[in-house]
C-alpha atoms as a PDB file:
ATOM      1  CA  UNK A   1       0.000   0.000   0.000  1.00  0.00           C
ATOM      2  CA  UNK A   2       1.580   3.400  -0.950  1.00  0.00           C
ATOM      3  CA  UNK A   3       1.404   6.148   1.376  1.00  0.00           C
ATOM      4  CA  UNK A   4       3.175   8.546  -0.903  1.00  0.00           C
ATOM      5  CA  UNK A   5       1.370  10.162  -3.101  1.00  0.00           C
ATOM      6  CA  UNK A   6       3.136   9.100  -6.536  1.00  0.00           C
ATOM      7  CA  UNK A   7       4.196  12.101  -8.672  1.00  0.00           C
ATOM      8  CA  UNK A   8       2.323  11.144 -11.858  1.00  0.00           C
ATOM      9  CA  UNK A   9      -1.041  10.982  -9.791  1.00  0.00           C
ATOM     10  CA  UNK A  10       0.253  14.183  -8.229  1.00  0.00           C
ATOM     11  CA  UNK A  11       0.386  16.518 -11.385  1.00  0.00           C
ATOM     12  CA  UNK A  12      -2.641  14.592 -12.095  1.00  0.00           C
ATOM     13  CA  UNK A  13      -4.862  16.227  -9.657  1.00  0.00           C
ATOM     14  CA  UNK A  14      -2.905  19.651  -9.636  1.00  0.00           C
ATOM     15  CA  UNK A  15      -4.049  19.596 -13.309  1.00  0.00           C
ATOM     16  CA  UNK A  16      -7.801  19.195 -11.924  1.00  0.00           C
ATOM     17  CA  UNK A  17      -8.485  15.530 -12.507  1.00  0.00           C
ATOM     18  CA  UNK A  18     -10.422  13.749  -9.505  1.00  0.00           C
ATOM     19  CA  UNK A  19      -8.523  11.952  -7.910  1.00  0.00           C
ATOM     20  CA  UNK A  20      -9.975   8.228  -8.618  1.00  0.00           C
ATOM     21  CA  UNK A  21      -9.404   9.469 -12.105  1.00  0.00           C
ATOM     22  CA  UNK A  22      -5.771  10.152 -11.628  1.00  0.00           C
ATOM     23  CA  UNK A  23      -5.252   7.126  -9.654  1.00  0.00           C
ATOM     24  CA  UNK A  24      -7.154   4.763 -12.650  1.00  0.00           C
ATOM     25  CA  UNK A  25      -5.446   6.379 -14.934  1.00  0.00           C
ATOM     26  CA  UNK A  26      -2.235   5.490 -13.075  1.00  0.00           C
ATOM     27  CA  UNK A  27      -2.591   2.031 -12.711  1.00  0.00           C
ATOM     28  CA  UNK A  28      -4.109   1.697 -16.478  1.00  0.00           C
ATOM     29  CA  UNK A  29      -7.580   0.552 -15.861  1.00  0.00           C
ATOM     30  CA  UNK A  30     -10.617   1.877 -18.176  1.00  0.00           C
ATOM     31  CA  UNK A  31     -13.563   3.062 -16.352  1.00  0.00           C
ATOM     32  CA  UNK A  32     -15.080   0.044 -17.555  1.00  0.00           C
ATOM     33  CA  UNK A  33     -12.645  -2.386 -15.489  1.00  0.00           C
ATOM     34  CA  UNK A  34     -12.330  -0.397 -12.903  1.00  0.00           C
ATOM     35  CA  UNK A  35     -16.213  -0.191 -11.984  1.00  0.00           C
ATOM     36  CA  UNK A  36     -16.385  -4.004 -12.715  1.00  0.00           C
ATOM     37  CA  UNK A  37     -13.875  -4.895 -10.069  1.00  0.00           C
ATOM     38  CA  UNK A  38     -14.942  -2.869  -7.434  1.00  0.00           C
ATOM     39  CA  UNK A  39     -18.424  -3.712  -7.948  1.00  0.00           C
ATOM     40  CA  UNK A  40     -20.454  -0.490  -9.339  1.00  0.00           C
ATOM     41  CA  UNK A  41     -21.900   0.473 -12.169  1.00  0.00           C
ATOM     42  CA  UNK A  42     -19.353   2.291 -14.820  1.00  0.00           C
ATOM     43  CA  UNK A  43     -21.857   5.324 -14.608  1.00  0.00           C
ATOM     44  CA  UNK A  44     -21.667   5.506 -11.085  1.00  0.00           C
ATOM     45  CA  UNK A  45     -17.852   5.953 -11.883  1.00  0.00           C
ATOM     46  CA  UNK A  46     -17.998   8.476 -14.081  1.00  0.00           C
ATOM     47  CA  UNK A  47     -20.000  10.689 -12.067  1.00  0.00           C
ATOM     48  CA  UNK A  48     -17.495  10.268  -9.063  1.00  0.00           C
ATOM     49  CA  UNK A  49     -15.248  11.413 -11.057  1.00  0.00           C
ATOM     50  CA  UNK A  50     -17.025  14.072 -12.730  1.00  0.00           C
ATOM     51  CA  UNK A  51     -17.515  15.178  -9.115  1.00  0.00           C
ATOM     52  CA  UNK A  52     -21.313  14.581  -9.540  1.00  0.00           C
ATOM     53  CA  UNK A  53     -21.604  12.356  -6.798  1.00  0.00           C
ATOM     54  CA  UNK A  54     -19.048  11.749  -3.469  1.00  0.00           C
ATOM     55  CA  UNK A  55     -19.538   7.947  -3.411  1.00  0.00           C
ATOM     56  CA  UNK A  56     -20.179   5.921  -0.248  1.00  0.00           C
ATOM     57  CA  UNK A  57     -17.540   5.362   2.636  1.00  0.00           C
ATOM     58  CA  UNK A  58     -17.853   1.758   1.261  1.00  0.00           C
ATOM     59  CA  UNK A  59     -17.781   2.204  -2.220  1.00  0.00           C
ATOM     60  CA  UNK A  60     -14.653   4.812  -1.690  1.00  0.00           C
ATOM     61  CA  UNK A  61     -12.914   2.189   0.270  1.00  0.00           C
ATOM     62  CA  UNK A  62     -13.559  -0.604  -2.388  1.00  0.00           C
ATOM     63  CA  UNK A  63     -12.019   1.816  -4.960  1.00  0.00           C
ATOM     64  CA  UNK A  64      -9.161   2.278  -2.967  1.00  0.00           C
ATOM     65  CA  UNK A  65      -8.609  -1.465  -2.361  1.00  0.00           C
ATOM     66  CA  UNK A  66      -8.565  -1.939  -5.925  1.00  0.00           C
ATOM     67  CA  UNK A  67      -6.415   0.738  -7.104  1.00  0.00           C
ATOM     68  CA  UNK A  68      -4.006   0.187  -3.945  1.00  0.00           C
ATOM     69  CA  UNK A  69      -3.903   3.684  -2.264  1.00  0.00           C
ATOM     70  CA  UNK A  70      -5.449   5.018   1.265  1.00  0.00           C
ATOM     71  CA  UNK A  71      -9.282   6.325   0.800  1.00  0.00           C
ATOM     72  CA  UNK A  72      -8.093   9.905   2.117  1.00  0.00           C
ATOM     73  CA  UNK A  73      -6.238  10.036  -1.671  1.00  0.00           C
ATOM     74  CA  UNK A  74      -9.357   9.824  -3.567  1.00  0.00           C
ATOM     75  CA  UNK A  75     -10.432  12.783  -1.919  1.00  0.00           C
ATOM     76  CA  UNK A  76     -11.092  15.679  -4.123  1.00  0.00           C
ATOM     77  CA  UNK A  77      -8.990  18.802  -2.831  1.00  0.00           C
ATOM     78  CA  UNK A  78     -11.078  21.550  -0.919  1.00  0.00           C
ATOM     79  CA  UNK A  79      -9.547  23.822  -3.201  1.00  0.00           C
ATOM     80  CA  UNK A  80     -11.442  22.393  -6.253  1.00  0.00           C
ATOM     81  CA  UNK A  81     -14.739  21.517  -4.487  1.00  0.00           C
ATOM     82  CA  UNK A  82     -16.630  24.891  -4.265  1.00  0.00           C
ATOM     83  CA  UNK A  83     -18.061  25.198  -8.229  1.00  0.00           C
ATOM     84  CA  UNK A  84     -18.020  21.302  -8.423  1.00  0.00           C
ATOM     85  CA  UNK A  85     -20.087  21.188  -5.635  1.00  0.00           C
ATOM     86  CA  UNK A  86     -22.366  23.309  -6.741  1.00  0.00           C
ATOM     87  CA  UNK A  87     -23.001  22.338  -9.826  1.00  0.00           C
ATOM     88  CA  UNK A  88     -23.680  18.625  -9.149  1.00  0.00           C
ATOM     89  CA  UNK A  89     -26.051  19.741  -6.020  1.00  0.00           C
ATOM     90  CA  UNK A  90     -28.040  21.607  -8.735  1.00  0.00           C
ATOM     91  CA  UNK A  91     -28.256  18.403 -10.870  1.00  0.00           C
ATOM     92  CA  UNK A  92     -29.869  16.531  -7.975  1.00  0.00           C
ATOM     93  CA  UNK A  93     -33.482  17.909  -8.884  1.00  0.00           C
ATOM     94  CA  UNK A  94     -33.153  16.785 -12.180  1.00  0.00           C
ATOM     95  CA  UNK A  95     -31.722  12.732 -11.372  1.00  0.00           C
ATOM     96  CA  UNK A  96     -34.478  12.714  -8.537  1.00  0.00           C
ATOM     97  CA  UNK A  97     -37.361  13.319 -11.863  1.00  0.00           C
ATOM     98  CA  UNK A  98     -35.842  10.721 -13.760  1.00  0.00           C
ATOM     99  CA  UNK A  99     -35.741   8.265 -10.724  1.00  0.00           C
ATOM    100  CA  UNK A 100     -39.446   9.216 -10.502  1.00  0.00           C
ATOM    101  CA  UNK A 101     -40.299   9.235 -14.169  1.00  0.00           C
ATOM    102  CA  UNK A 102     -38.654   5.351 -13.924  1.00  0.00           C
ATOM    103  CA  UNK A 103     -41.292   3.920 -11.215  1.00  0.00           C
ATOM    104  CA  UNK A 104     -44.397   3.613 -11.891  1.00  0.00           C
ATOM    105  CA  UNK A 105     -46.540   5.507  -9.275  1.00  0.00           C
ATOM    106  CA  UNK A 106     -48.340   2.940  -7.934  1.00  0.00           C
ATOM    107  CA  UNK A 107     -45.034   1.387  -6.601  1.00  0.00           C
ATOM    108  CA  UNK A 108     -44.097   4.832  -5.281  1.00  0.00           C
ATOM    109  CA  UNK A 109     -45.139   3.810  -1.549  1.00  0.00           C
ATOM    110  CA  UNK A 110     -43.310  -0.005  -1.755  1.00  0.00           C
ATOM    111  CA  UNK A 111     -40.263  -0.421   0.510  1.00  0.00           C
ATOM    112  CA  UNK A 112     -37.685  -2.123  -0.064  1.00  0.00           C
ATOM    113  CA  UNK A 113     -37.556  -5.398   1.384  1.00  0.00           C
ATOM    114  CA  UNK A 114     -34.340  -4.873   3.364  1.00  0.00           C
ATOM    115  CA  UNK A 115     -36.240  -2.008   5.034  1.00  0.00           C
ATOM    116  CA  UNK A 116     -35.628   2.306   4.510  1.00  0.00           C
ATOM    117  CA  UNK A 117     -38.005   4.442   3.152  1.00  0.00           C
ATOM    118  CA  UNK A 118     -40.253   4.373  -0.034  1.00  0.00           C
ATOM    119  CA  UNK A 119     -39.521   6.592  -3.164  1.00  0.00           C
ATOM    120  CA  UNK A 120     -42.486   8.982  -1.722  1.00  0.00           C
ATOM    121  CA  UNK A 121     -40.400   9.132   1.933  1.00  0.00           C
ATOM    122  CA  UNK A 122     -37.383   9.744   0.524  1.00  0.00           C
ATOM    123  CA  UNK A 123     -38.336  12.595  -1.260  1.00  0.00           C
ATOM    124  CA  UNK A 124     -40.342  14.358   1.678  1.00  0.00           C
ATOM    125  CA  UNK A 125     -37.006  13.338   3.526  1.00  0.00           C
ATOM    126  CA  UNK A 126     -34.888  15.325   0.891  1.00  0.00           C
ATOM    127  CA  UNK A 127     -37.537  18.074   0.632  1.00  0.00           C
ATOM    128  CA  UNK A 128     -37.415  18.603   4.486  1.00  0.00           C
ATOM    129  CA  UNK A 129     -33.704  18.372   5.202  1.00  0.00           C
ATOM    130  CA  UNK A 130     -33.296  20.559   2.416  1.00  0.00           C
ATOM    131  CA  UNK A 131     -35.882  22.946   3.408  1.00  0.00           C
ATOM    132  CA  UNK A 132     -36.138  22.865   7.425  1.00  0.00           C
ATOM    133  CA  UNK A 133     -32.007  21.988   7.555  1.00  0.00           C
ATOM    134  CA  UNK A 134     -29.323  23.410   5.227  1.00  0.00           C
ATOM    135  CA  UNK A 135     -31.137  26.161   3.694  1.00  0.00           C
ATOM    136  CA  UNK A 136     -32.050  27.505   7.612  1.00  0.00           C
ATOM    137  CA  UNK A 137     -28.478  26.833   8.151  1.00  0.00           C
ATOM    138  CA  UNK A 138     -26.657  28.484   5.282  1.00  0.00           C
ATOM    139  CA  UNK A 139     -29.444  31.721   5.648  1.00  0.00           C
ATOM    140  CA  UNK A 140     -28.340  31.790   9.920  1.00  0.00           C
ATOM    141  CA  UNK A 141     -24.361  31.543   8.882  1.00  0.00           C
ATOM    142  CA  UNK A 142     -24.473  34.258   6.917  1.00  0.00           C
ATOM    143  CA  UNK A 143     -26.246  36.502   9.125  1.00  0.00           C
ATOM    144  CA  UNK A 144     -25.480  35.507  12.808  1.00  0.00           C
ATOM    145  CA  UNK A 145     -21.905  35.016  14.075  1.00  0.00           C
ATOM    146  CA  UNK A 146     -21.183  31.850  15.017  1.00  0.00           C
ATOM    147  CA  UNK A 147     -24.852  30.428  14.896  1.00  0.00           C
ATOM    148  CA  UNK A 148     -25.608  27.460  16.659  1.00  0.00           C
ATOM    149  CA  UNK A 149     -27.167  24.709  14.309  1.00  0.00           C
ATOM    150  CA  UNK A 150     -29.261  22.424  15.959  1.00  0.00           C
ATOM    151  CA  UNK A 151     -29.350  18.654  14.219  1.00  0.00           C
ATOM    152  CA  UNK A 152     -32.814  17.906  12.666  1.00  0.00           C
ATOM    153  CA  UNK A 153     -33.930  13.941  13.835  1.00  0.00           C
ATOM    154  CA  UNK A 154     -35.028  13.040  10.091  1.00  0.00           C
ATOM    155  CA  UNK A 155     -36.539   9.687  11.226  1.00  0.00           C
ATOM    156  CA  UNK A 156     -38.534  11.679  13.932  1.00  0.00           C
ATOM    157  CA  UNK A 157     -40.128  14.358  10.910  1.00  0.00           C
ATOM    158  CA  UNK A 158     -41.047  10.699   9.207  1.00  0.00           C
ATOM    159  CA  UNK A 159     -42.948   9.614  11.719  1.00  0.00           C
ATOM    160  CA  UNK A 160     -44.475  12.997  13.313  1.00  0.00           C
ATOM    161  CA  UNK A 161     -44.974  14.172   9.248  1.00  0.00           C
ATOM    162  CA  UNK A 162     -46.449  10.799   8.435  1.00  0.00           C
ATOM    163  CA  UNK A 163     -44.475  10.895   5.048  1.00  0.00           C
ATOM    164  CA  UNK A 164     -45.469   7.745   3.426  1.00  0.00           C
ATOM    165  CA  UNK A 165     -49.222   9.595   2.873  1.00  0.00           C
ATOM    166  CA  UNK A 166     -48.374  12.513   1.481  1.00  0.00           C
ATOM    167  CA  UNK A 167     -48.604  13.553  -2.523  1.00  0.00           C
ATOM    168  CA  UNK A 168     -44.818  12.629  -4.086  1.00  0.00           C
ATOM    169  CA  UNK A 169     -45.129  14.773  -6.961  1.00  0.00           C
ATOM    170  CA  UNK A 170     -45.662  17.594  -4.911  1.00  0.00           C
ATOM    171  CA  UNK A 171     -42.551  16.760  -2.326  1.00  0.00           C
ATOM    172  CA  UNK A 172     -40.666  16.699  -5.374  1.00  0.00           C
ATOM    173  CA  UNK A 173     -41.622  20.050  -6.789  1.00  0.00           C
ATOM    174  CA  UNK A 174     -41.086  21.958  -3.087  1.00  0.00           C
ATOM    175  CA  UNK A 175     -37.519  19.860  -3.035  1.00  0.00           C
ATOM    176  CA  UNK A 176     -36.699  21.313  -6.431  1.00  0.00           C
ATOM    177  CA  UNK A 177     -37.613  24.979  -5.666  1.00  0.00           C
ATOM    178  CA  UNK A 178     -36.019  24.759  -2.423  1.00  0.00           C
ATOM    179  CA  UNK A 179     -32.427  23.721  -4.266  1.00  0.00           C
ATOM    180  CA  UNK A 180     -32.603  25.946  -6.361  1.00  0.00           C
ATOM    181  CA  UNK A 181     -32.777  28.692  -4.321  1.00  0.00           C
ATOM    182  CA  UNK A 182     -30.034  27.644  -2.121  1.00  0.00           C
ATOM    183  CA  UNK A 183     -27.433  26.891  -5.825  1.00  0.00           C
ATOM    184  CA  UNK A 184     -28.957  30.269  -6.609  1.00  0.00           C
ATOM    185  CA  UNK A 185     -27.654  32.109  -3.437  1.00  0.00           C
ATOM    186  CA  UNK A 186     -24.316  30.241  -2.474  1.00  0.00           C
ATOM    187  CA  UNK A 187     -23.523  30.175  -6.560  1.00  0.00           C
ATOM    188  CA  UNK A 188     -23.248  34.280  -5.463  1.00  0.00           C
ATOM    189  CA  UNK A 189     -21.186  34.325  -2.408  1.00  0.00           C
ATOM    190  CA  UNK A 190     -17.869  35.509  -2.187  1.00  0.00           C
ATOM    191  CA  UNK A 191     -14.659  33.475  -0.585  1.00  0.00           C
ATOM    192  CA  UNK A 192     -14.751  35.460   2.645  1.00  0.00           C
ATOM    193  CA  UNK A 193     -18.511  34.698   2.663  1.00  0.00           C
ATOM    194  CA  UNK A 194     -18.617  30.692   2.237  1.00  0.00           C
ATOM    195  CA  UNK A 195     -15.990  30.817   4.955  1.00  0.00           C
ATOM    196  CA  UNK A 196     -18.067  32.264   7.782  1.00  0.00           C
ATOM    197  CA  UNK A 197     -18.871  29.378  10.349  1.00  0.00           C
ATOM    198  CA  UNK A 198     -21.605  27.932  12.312  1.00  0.00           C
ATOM    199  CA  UNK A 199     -22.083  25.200  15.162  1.00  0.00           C
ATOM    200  CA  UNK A 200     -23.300  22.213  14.561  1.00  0.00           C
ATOM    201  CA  UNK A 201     -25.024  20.944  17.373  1.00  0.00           C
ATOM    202  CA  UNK A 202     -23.026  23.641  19.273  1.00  0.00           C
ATOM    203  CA  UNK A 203     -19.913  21.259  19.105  1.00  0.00           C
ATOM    204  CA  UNK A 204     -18.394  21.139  15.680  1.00  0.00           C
ATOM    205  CA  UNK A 205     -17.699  24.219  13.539  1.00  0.00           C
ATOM    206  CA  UNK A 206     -18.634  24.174   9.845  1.00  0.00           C
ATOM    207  CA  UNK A 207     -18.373  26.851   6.685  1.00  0.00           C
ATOM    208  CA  UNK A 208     -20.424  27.079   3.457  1.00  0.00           C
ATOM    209  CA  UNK A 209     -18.501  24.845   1.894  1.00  0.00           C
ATOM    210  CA  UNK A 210     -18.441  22.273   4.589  1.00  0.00           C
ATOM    211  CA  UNK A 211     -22.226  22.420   4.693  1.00  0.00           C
ATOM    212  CA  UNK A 212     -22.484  22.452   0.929  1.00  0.00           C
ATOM    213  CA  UNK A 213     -20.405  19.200   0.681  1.00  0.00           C
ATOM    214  CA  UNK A 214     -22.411  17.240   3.763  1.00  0.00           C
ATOM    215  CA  UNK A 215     -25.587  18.151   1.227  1.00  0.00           C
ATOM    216  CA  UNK A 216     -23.774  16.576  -1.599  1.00  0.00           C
ATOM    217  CA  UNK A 217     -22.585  13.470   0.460  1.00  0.00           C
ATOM    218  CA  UNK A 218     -26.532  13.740   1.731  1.00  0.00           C
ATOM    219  CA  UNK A 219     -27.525  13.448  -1.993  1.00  0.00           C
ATOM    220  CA  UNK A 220     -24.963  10.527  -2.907  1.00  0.00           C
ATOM    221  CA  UNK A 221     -26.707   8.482   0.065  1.00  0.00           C
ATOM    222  CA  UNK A 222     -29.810   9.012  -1.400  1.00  0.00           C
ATOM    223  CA  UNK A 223     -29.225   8.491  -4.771  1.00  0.00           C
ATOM    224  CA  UNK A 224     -27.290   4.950  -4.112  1.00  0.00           C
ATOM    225  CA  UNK A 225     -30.631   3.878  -2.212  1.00  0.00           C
ATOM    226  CA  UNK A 226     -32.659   5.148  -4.843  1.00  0.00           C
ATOM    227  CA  UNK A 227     -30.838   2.904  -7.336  1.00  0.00           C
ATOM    228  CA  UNK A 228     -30.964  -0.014  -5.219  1.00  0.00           C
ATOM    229  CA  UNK A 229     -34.968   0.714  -4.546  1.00  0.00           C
ATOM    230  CA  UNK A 230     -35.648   1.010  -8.183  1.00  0.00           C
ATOM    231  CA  UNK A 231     -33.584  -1.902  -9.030  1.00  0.00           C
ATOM    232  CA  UNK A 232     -35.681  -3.584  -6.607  1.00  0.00           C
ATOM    233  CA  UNK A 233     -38.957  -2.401  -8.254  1.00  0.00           C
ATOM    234  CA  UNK A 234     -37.551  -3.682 -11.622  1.00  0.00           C
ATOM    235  CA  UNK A 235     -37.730   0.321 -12.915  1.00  0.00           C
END
């Protein structure tokens, strides 16, 4: 296992190549072999390394097996994360539609049968977390100092907001407004401005950008379990 970062990798990334790229690219594998030995789906790869999607602790560390390197190397830098991030959180309204489009609506309220949430709770979850969480969050960061952010119990809003009842369609639509308006604000915020800082849970401090990348790691969960759920459903 190398602990050294190995030059050609190195330029790699300083040229703005993900890292899992760089590191593929290093050991020779297509995207193709690559996603067939670590057990995903070639397009999952290439969004990864588009810096569409984070990947899962798991699927990270089954990368890194495979292409013999520590998961904290497949990292993208900070440095390159801020428009990345932002542009793949505003393609999340658009994959959740075409998740929806895929199952037919009558299986919208079907778990799966290893247990989570239906395609109707997971997009009151999204719409809420959005909504009640990070946009609350980034709006109290960037006009309190130091704001203490509370954590939001999303399997406590399922049950109290009774999501598996409520309309999907229309969950979807209030998620989609409510991304866009936070991609619409942070897309305008200076450096100095996605580097102000909040609490979480009074304990850990966070920035703009650190919030904006738990939403995209938030999104990656979801869309792996959305995958596996419509798989499921045979959509």
């Amino acid at each position: 296992m190398l602990h050294i970062l190995p030059p050609p990798v190195a330029e790699r990334c300083d040229a703005g190549l993900h890292p899992v790229r760089a590191w593929r690219e290093f050991r020779g594998f297509t995207q193709t072999q690559l996603a067939l030995v670590a057990g995903i789906s070639r397009a999952y790869l290439a969004q990864i390394e588009a810096g569409e999607r984070t990947g899962t602790l798991e699927i990270v560390a089954r990368l890194a097996n495979v292409l013999d390197c520590l998961i904290e190397q497949l990292m993208p830098r900070r440095v390159e994360t801020p428009a990345r991030t932002i542009a793949a959180l505003a393609a999340m309204p658009g994959k959740l539609k075409a998740i929806v489009e895929a199952v037919p609506e009558n299986r919208w309220r079907t778990a799966p049968t290893t247990g989570g949430y239906c395609l109707v709770e997971h997009l009151c979850h999204l719409r809420d977390i959005d909504g009640d969480g990070y946009r609350v969050r980034i709006d109290r960061i960037l006009s309190e100092d130091r704001p203490d952010l509370p954590d939001i119990d999303g399997a406590r809003l399922a049950i109290e907001r009774d999501y598996r009842t409520q309309d999907g369609g229309a969950a979807l639509d209030a998620f989609t407004a409510t991304r866009w308006a936070i991609v619409g604000r942070v897309a305008k915020l200076e450096p100095v401005e996605r580097r102000r800082v909040g609490l979480m849970a009074g304990v850990t401090e966070m920035d703009i950008d650190g919030l904006l990348s738990a939403m995209l790691a938030h999104d990656s969960e979801h869309l792996d379990e959305l995958d596996s759920l419509r798989a499921e459903l045979g959509a």
